[in-house]
PDB file of N, CA and C in Angstrom:
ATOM      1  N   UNK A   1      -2.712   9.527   0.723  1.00  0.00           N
ATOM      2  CA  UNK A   1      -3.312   8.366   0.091  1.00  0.00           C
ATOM      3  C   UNK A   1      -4.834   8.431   0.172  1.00  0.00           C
ATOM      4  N   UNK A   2      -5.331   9.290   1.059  1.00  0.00           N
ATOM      5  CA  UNK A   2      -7.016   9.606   1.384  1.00  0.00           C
ATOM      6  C   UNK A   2      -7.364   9.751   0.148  1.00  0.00           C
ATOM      7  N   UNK A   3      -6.808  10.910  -0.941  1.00  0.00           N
ATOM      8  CA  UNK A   3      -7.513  11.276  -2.309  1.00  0.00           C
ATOM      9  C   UNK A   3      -6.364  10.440  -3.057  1.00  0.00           C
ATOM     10  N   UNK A   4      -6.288   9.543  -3.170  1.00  0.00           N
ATOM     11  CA  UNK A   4      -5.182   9.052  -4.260  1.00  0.00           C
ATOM     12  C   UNK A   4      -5.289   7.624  -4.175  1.00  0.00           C
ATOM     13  N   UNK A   5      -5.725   6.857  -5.203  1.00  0.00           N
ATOM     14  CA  UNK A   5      -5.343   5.223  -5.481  1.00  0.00           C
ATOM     15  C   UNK A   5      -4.048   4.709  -5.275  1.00  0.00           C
ATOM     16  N   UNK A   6      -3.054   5.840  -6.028  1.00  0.00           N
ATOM     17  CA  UNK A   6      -1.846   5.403  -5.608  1.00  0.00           C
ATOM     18  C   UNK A   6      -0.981   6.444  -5.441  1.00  0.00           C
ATOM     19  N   UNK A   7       0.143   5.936  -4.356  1.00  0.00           N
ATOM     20  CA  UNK A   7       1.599   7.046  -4.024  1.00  0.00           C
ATOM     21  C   UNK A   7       2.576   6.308  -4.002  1.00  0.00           C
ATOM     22  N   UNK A   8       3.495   7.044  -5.382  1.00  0.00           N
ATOM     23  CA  UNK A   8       4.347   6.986  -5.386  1.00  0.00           C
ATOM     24  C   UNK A   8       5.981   7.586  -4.713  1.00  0.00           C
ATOM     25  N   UNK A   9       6.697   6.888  -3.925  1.00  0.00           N
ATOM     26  CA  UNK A   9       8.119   7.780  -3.440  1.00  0.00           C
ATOM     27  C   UNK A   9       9.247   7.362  -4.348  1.00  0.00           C
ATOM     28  N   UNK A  10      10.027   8.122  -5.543  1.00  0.00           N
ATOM     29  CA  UNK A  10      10.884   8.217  -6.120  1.00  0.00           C
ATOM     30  C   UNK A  10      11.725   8.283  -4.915  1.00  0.00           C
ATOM     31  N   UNK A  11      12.135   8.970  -4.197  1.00  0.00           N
ATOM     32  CA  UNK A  11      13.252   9.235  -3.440  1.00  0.00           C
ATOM     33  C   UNK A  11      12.912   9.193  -1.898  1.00  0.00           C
ATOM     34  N   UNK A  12      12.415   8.156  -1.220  1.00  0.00           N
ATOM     35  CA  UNK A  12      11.748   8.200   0.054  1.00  0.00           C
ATOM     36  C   UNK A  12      12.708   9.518   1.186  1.00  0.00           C
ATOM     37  N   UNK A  13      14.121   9.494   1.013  1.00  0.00           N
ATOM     38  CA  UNK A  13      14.601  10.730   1.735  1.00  0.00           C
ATOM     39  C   UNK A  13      14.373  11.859   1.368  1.00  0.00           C
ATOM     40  N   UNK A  14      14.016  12.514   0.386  1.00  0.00           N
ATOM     41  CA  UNK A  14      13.663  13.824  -0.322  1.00  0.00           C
ATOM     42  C   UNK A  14      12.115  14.200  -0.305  1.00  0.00           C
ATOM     43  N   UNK A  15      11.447  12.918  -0.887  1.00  0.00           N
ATOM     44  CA  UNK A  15       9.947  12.759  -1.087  1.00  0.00           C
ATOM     45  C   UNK A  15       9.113  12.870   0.264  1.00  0.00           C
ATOM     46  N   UNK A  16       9.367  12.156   1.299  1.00  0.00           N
ATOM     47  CA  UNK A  16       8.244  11.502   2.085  1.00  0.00           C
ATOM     48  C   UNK A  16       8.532  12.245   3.471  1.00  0.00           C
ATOM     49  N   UNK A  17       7.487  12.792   4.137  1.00  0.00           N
ATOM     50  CA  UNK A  17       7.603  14.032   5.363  1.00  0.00           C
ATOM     51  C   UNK A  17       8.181  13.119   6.667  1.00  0.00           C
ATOM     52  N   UNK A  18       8.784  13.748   7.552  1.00  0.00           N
ATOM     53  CA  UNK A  18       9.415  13.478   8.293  1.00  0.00           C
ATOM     54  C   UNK A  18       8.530  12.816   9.263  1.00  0.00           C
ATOM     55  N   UNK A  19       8.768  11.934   9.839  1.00  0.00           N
ATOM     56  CA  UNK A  19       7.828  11.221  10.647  1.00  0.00           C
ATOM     57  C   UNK A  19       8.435   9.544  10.891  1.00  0.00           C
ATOM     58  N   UNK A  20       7.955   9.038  12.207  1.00  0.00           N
ATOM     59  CA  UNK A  20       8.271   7.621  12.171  1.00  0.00           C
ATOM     60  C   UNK A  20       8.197   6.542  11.203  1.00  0.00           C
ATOM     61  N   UNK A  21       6.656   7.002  10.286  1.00  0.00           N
ATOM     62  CA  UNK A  21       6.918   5.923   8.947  1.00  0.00           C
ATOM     63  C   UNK A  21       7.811   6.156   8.366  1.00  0.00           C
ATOM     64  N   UNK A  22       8.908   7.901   7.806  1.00  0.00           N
ATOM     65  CA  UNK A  22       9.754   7.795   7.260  1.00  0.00           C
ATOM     66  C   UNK A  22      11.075   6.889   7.427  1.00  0.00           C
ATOM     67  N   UNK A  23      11.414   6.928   9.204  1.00  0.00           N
ATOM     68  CA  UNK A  23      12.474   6.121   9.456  1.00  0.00           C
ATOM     69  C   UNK A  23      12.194   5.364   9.945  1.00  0.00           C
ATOM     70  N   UNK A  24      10.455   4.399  10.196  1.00  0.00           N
ATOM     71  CA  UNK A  24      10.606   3.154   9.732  1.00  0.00           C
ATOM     72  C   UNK A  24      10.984   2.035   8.339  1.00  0.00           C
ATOM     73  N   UNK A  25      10.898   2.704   7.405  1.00  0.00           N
ATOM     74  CA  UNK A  25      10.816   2.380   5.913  1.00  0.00           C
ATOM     75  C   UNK A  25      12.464   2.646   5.658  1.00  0.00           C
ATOM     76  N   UNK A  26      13.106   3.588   6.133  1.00  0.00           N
ATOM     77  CA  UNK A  26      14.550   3.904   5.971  1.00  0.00           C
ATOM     78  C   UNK A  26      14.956   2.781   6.712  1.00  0.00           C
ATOM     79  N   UNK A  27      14.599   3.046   8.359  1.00  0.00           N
ATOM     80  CA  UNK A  27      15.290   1.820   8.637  1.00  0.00           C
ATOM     81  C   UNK A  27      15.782   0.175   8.205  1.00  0.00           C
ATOM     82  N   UNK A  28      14.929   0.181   7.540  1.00  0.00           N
ATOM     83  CA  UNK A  28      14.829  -1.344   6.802  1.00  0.00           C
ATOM     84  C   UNK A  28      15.333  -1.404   5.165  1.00  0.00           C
ATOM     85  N   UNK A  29      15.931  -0.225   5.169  1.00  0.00           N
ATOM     86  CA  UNK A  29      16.595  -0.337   3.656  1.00  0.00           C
ATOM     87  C   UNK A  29      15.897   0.224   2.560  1.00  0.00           C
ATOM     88  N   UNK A  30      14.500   0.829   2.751  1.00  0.00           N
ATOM     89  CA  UNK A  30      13.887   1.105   1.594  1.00  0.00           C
ATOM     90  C   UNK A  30      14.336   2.401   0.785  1.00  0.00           C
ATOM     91  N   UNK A  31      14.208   2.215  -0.100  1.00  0.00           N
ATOM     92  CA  UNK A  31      14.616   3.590  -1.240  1.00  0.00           C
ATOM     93  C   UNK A  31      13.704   4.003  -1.808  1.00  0.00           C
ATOM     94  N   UNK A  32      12.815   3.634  -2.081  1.00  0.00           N
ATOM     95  CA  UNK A  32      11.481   4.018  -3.018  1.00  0.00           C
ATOM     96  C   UNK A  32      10.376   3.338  -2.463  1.00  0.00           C
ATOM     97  N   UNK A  33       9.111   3.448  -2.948  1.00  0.00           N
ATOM     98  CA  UNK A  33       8.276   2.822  -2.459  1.00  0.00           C
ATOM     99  C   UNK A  33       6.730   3.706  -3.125  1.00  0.00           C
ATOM    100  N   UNK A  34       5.924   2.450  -3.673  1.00  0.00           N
ATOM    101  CA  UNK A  34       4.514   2.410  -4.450  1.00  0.00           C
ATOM    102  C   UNK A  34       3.664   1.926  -3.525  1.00  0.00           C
ATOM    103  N   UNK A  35       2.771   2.177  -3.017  1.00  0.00           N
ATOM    104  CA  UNK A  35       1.654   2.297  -2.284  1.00  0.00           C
ATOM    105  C   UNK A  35       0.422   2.414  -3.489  1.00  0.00           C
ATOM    106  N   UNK A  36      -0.312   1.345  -3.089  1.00  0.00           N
ATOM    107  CA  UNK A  36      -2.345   0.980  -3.834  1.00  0.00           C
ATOM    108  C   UNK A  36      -2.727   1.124  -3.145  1.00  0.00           C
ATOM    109  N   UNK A  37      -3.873   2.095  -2.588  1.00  0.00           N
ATOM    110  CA  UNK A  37      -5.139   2.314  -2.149  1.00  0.00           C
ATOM    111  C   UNK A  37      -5.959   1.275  -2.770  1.00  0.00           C
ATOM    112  N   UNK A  38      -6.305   0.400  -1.220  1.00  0.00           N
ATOM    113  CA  UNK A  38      -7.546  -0.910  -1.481  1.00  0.00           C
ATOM    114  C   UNK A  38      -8.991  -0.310  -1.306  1.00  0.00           C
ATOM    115  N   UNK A  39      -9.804  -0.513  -2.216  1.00  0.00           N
ATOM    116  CA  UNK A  39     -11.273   0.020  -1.770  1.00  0.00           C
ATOM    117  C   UNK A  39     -12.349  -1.123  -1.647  1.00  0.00           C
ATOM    118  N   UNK A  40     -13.181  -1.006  -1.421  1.00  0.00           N
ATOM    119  CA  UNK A  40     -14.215  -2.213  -1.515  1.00  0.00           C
ATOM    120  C   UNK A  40     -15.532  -1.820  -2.471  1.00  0.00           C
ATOM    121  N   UNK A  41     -16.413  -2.238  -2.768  1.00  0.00           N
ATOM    122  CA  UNK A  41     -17.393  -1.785  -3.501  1.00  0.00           C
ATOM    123  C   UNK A  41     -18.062  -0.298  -3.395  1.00  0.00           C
ATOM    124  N   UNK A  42     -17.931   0.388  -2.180  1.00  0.00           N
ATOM    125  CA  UNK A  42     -18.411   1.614  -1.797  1.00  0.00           C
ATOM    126  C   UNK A  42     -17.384   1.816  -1.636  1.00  0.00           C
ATOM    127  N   UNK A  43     -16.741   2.323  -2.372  1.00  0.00           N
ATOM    128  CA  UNK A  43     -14.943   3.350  -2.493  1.00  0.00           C
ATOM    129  C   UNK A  43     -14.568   3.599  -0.845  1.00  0.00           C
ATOM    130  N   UNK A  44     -14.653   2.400   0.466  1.00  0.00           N
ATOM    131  CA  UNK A  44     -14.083   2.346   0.961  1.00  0.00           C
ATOM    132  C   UNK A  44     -12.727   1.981   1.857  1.00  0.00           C
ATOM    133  N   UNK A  45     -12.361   2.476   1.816  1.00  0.00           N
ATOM    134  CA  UNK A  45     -11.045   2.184   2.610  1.00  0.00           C
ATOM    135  C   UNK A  45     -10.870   1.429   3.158  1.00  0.00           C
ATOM    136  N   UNK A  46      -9.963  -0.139   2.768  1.00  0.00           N
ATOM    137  CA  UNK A  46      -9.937  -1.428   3.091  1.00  0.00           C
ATOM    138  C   UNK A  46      -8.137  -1.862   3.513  1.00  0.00           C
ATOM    139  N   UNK A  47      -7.240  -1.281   3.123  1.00  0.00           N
ATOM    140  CA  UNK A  47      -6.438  -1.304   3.176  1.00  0.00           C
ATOM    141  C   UNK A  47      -4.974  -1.168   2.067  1.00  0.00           C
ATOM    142  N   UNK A  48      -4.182  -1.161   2.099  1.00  0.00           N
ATOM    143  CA  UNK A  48      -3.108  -0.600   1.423  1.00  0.00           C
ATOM    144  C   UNK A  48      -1.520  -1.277   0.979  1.00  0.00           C
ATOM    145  N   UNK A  49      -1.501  -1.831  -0.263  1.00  0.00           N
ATOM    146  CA  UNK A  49      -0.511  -2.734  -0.745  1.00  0.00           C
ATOM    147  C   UNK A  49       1.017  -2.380  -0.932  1.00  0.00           C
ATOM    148  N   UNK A  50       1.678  -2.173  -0.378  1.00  0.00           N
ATOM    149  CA  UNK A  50       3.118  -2.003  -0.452  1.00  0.00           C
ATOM    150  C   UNK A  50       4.317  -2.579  -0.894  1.00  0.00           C
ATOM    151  N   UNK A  51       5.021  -1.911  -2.103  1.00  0.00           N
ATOM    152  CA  UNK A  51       5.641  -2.132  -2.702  1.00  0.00           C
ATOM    153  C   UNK A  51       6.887  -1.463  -2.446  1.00  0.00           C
ATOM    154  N   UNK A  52       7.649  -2.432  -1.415  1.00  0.00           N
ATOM    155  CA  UNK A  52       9.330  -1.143  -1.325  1.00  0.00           C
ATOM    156  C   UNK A  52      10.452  -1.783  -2.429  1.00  0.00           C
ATOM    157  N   UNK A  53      11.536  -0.890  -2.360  1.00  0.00           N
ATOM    158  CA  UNK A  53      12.403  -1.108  -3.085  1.00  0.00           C
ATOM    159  C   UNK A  53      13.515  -0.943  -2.661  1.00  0.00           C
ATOM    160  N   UNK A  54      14.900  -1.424  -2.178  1.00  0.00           N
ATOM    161  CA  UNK A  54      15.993  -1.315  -1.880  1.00  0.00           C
ATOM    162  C   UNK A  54      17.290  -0.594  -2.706  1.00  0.00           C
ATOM    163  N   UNK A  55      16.993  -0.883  -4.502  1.00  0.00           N
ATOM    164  CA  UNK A  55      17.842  -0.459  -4.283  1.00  0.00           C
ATOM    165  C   UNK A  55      17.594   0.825  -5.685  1.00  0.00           C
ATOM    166  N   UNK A  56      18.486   2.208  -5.053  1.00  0.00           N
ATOM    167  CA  UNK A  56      18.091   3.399  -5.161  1.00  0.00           C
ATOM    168  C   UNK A  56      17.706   3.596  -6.317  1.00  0.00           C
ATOM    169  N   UNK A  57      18.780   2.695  -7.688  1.00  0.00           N
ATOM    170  CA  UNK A  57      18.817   3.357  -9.129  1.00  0.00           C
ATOM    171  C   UNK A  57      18.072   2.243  -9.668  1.00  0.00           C
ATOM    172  N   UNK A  58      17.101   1.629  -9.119  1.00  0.00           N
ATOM    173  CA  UNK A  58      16.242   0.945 -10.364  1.00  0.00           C
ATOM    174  C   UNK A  58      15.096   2.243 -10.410  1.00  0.00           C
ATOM    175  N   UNK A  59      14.131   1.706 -11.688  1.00  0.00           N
ATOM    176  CA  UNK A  59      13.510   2.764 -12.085  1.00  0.00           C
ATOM    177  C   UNK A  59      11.909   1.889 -11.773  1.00  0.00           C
ATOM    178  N   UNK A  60      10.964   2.690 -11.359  1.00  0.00           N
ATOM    179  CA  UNK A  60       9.804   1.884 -10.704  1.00  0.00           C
ATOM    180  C   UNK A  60       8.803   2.013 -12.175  1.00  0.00           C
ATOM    181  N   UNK A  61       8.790   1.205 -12.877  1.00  0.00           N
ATOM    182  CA  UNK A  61       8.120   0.778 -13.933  1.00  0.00           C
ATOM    183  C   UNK A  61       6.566   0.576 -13.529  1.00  0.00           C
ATOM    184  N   UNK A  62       5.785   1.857 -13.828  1.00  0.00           N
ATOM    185  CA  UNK A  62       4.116   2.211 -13.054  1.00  0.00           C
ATOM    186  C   UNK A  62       3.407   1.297 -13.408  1.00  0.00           C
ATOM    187  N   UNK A  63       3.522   1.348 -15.232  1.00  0.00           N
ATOM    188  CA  UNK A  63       2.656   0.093 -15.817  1.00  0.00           C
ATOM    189  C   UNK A  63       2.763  -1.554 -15.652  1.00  0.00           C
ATOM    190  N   UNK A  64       3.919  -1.481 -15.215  1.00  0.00           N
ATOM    191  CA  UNK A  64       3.927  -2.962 -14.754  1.00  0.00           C
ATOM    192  C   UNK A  64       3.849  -2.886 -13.268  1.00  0.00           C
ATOM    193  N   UNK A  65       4.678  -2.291 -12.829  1.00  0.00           N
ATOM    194  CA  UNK A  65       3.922  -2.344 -11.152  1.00  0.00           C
ATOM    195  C   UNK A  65       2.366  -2.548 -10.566  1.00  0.00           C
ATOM    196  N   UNK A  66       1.607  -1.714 -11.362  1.00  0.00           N
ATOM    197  CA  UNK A  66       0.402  -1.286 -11.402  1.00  0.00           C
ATOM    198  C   UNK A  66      -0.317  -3.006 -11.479  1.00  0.00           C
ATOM    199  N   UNK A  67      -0.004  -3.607 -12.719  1.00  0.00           N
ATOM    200  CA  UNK A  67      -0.729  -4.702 -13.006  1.00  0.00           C
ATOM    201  C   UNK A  67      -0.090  -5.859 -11.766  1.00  0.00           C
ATOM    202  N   UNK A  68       1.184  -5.699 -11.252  1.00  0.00           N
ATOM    203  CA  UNK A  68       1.609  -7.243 -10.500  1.00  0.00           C
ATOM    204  C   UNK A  68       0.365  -6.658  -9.371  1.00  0.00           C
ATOM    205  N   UNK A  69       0.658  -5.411  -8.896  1.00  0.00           N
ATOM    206  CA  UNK A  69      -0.335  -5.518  -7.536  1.00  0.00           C
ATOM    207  C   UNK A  69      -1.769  -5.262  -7.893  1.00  0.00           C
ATOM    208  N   UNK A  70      -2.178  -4.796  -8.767  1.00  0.00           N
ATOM    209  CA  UNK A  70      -3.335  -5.162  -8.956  1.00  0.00           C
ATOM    210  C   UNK A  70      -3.765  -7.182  -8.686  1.00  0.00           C
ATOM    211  N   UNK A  71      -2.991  -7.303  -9.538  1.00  0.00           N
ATOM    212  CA  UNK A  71      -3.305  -9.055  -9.272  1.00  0.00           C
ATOM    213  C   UNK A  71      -2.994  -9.945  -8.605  1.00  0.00           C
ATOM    214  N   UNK A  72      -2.058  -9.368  -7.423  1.00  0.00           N
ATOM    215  CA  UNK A  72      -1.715  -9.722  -6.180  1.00  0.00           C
ATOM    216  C   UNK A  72      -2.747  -9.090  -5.418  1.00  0.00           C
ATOM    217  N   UNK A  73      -3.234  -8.188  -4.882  1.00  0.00           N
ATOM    218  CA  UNK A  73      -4.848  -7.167  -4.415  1.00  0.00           C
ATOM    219  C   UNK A  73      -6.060  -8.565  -4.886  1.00  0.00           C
ATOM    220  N   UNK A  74      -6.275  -9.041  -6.253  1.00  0.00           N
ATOM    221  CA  UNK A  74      -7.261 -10.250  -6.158  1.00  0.00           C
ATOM    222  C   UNK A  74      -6.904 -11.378  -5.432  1.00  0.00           C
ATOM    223  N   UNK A  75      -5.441 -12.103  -6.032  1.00  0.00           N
ATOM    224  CA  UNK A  75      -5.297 -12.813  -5.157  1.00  0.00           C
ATOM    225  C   UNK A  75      -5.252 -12.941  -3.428  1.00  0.00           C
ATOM    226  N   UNK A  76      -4.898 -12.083  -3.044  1.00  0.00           N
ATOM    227  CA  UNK A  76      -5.438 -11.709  -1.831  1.00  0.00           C
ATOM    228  C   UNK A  76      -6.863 -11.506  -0.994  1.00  0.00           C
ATOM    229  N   UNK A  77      -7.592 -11.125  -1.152  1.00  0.00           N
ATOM    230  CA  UNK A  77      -8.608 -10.872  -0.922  1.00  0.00           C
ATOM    231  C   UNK A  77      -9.467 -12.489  -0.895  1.00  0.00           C
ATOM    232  N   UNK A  78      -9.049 -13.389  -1.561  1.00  0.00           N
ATOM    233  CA  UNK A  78      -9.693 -14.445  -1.366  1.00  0.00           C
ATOM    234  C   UNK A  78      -9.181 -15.061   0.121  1.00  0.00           C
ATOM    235  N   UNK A  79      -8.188 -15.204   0.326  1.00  0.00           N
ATOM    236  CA  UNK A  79      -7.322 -15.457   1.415  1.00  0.00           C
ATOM    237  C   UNK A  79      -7.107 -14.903   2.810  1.00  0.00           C
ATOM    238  N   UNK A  80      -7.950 -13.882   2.776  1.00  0.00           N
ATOM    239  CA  UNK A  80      -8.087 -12.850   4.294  1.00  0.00           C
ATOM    240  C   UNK A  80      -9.817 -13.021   4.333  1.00  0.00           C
ATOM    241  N   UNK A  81      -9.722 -13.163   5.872  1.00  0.00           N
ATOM    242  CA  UNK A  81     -10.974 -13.264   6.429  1.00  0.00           C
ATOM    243  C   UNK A  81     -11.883 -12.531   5.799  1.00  0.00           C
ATOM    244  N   UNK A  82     -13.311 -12.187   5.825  1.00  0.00           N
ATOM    245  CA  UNK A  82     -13.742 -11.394   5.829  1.00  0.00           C
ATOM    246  C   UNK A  82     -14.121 -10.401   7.190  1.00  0.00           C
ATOM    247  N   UNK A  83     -14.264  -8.680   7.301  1.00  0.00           N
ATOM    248  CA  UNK A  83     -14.747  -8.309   8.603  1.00  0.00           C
ATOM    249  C   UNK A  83     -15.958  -7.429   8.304  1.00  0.00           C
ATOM    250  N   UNK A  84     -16.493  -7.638   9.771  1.00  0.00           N
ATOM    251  CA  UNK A  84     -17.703  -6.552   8.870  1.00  0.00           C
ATOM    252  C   UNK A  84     -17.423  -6.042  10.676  1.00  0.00           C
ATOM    253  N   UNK A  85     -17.848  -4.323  10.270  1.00  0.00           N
ATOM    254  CA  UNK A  85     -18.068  -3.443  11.653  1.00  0.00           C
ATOM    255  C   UNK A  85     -19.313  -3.135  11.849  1.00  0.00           C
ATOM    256  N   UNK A  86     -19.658  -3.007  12.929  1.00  0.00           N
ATOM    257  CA  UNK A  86     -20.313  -3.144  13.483  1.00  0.00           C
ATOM    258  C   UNK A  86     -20.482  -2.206  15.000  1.00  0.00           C
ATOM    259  N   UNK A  87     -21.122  -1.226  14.785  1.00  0.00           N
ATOM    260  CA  UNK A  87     -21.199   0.004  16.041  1.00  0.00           C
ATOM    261  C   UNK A  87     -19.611   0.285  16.525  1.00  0.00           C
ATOM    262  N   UNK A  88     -18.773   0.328  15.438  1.00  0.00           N
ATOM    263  CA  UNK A  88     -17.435   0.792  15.437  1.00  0.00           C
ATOM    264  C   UNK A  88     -16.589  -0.462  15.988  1.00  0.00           C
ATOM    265  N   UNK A  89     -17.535  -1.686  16.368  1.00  0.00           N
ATOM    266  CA  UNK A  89     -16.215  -2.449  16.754  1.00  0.00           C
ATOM    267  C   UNK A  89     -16.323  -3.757  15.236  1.00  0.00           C
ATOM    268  N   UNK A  90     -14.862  -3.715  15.479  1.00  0.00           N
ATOM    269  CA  UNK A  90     -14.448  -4.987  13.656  1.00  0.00           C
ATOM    270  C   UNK A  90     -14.390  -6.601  14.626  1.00  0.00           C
ATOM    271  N   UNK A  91     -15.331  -7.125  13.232  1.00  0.00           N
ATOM    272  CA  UNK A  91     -15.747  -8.405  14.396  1.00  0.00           C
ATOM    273  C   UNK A  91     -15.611  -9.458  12.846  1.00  0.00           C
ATOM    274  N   UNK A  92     -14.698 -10.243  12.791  1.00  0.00           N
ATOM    275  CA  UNK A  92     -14.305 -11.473  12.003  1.00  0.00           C
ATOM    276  C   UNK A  92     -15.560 -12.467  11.852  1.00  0.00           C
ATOM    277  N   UNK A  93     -16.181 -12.343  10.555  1.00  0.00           N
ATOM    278  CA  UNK A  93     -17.087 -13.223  10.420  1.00  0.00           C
ATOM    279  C   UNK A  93     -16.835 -14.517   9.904  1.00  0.00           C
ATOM    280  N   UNK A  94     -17.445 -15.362  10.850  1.00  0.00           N
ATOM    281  CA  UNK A  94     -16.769 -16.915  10.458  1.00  0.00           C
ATOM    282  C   UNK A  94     -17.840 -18.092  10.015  1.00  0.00           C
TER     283      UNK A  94
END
């Protein structure tokens, strides 16, 4: 997700490397799953919108996916604190 806005898993058991996020995300039923890379004005790394899916044979529709979380990503952002860092430590500005 470092070089990529977005990742997509068609098949999270086939697709996605072995590791605890894999069988955390299994554990809980997921089958697929769309991931947005959040940036902030300086293409940094703010955090990451997740979209799972349960069940195996729906088909993940990009162009509409794309737009709900895009406009769920605005709506959001009004609603979370702001943080700013500061000599590496994240300090909630109020």
């Amino acid at each position: 997700l470092a070089n990529n806005d977005v990742l997509v898993y068609h098949d999270i058991e086939q697709d996605m490397e072995e590791g605890r996020s894999k069988g955390h995300v299994l554990m809980h039923g997921t089958k697929k799953m769309y991931i947005k890379r959040l940036s902030d004005n300086g293409e940094r790394w703010i955090g990451s919108l997740i979209v799972g899916y349960t069940d195996k044979h729906k088909e993940i529709d990009l162009e509409v996916i794309s737009k709900e979380v895009s406009e769920a990503a605005l709506s959001i952002q009004y609603i979370l604190p702001e943080y700013e860092i500061i000599n590496c430590k994240v300090t909630v500005v109020t």
